[in-house]
N, C-alpha and C. Protein backbone atom coordinates (compact mmCIF):
# COMPACT_ATOMS: atom_id res chain seq x y z
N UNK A 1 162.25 85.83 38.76
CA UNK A 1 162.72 86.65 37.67
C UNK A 1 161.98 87.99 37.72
N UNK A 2 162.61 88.84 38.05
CA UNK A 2 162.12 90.42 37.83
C UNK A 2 161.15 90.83 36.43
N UNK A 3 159.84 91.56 36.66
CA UNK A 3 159.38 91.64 35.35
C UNK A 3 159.87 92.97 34.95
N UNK A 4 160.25 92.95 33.87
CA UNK A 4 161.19 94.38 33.15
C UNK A 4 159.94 95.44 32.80
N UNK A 5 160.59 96.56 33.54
CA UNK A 5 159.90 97.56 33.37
C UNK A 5 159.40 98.53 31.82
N UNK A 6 158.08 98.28 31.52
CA UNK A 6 157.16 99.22 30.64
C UNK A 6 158.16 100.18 30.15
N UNK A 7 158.91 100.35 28.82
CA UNK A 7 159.20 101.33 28.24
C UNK A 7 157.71 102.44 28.03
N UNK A 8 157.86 103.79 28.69
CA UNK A 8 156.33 104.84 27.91
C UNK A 8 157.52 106.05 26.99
N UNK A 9 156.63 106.01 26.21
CA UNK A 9 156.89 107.09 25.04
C UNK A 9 155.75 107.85 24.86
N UNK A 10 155.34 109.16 24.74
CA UNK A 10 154.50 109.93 23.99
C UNK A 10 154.17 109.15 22.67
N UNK A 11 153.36 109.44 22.52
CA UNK A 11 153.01 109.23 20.71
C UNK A 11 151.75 110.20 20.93
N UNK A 12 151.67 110.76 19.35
CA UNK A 12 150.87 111.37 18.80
C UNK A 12 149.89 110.55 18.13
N UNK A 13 148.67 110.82 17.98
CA UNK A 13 147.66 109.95 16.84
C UNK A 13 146.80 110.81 17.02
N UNK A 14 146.11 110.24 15.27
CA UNK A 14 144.83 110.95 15.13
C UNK A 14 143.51 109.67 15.57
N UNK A 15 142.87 109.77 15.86
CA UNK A 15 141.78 108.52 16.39
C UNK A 15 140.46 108.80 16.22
N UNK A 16 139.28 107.99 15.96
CA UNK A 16 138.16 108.27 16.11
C UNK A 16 137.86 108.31 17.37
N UNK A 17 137.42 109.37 18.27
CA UNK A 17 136.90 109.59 19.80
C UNK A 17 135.59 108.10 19.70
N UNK A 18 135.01 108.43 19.17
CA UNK A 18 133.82 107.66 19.53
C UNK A 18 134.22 105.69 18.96
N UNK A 19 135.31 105.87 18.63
CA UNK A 19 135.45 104.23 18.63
C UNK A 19 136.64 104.12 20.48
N UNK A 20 136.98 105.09 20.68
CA UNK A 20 137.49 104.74 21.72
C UNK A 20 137.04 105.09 22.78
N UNK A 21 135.56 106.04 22.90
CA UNK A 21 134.63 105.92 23.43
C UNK A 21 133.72 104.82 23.81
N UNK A 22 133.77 103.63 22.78
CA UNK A 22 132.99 102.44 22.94
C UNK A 22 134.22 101.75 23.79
N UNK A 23 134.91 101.62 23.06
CA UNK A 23 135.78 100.96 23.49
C UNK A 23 135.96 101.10 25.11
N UNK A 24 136.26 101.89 25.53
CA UNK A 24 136.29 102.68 27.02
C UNK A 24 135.56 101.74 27.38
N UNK A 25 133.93 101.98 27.32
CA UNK A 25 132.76 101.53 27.83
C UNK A 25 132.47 100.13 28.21
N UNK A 26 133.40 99.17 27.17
CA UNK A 26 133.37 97.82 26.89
C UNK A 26 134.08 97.46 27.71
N UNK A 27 135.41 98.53 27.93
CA UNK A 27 136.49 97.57 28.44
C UNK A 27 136.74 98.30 29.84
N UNK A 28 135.68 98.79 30.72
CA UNK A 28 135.49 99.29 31.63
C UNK A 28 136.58 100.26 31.96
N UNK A 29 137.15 100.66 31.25
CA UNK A 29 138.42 101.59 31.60
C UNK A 29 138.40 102.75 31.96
N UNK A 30 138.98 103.45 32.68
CA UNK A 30 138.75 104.62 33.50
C UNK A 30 139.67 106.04 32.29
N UNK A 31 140.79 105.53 31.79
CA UNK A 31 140.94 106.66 30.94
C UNK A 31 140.90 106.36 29.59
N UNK A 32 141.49 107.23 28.60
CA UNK A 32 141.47 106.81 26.60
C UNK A 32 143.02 106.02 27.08
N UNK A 33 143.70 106.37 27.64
CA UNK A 33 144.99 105.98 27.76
C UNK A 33 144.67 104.24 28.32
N UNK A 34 144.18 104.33 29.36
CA UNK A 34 144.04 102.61 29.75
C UNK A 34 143.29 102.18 28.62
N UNK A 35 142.38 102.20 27.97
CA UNK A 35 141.48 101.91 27.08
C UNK A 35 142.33 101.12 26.19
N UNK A 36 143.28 102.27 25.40
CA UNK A 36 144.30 101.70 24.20
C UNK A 36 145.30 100.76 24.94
N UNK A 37 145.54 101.28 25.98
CA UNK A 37 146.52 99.67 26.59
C UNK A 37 145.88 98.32 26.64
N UNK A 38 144.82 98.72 27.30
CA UNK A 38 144.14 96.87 27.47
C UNK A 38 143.48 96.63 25.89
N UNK A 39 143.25 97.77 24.99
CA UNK A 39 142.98 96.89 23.93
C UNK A 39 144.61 96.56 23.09
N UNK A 40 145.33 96.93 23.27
CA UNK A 40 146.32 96.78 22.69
C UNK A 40 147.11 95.46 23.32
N UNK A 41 146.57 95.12 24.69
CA UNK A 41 146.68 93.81 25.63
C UNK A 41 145.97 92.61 24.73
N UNK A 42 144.60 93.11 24.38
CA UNK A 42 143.75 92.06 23.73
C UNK A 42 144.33 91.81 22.66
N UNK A 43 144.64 92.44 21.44
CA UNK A 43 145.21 92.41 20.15
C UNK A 43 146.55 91.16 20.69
N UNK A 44 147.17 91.67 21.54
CA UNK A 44 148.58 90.76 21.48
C UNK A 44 148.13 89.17 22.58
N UNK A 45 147.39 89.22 22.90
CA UNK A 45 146.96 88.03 23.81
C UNK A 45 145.72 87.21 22.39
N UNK A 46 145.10 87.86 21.52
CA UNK A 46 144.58 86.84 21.09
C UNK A 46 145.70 86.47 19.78
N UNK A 47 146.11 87.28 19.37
CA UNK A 47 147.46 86.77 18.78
C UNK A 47 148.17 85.42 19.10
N UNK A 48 148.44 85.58 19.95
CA UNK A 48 149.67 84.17 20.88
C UNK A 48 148.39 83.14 21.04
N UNK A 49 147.31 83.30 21.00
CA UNK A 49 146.01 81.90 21.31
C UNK A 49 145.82 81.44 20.04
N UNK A 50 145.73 82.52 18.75
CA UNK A 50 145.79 81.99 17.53
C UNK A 50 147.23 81.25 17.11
N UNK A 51 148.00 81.73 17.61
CA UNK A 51 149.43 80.91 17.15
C UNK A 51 149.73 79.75 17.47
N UNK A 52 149.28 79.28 19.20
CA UNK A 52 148.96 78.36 19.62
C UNK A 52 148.17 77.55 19.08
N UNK A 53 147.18 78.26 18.97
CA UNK A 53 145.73 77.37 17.87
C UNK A 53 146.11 76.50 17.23
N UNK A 54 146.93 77.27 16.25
CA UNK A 54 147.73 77.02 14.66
C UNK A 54 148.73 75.49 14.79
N UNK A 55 149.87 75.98 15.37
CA UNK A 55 151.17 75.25 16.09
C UNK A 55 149.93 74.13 16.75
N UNK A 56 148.89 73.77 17.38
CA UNK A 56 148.56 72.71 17.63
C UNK A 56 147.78 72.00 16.59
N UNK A 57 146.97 73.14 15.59
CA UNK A 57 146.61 71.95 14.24
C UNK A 57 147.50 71.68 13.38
N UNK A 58 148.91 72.24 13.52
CA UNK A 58 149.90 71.60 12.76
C UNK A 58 150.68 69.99 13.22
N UNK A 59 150.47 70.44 14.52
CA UNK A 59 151.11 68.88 15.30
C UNK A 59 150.39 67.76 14.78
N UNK A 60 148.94 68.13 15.25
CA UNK A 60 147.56 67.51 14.98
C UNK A 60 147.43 66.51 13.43
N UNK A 61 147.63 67.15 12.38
CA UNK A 61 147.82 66.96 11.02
C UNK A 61 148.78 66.22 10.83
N UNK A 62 150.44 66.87 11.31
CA UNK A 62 151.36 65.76 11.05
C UNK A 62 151.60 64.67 11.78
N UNK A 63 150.58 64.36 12.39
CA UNK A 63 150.95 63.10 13.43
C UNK A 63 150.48 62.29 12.99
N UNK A 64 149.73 61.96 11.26
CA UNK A 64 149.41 61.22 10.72
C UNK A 64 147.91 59.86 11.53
N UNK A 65 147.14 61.08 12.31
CA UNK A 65 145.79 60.32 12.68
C UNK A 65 144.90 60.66 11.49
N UNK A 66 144.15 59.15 11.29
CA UNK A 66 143.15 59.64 10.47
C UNK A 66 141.86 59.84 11.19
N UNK A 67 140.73 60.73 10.28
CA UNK A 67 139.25 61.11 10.75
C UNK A 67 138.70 60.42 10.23
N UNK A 68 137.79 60.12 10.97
CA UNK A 68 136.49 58.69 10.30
C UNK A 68 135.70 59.56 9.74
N UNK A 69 134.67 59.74 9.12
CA UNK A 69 133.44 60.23 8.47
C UNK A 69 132.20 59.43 9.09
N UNK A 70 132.14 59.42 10.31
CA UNK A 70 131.15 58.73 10.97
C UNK A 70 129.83 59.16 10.04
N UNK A 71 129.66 59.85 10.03
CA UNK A 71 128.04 60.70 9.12
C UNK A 71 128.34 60.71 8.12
N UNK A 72 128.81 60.37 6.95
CA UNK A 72 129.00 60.40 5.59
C UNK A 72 128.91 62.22 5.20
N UNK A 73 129.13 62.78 5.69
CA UNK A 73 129.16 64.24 5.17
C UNK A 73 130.40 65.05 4.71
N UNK A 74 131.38 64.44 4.68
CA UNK A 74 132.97 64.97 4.50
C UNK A 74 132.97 64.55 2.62
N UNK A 75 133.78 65.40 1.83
CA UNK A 75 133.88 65.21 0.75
C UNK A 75 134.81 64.12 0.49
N UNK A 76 135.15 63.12 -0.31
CA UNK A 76 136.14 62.60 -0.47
C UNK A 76 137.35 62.78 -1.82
């Protein structure tokens, strides 16, 4: 399956330099432009791990297992 090609658009923004200055630094990136892509990569990749997360403590819950309180520390 062909991967569909990157729509680019201009956009304008106003930004703090020095948060995308760190940012740069962190995320080893060579321009402000790669910088905001791979963090804008991170934002949508930990997204889909939290959703996953979620969607698996929902399975988890309705599958009607119970938790022991091996240590007596859980409220009842």
């Amino acid at each position: 399956m062909p991967v569909p090609k990157p729509r680019l658009r201009h956009k304008h923004f106003r930004l703090d330099s020095s948060k995308i200055a760190r940012a740069q630094k962190l995320l080893r990136a060579d321009t402000e432009t790669e910088t905001i892509e791979m963090a804008l990569d991170l934002v949508l990749s930990e997204h889909r791990r939290n959703q996953l997360a979620w969607e698996g403590t929902q399975r988890f819950l309705e599958s009607g297992v119970e938790i022991a309180d091996v240590y007596g520390k859980l409220k009842v």
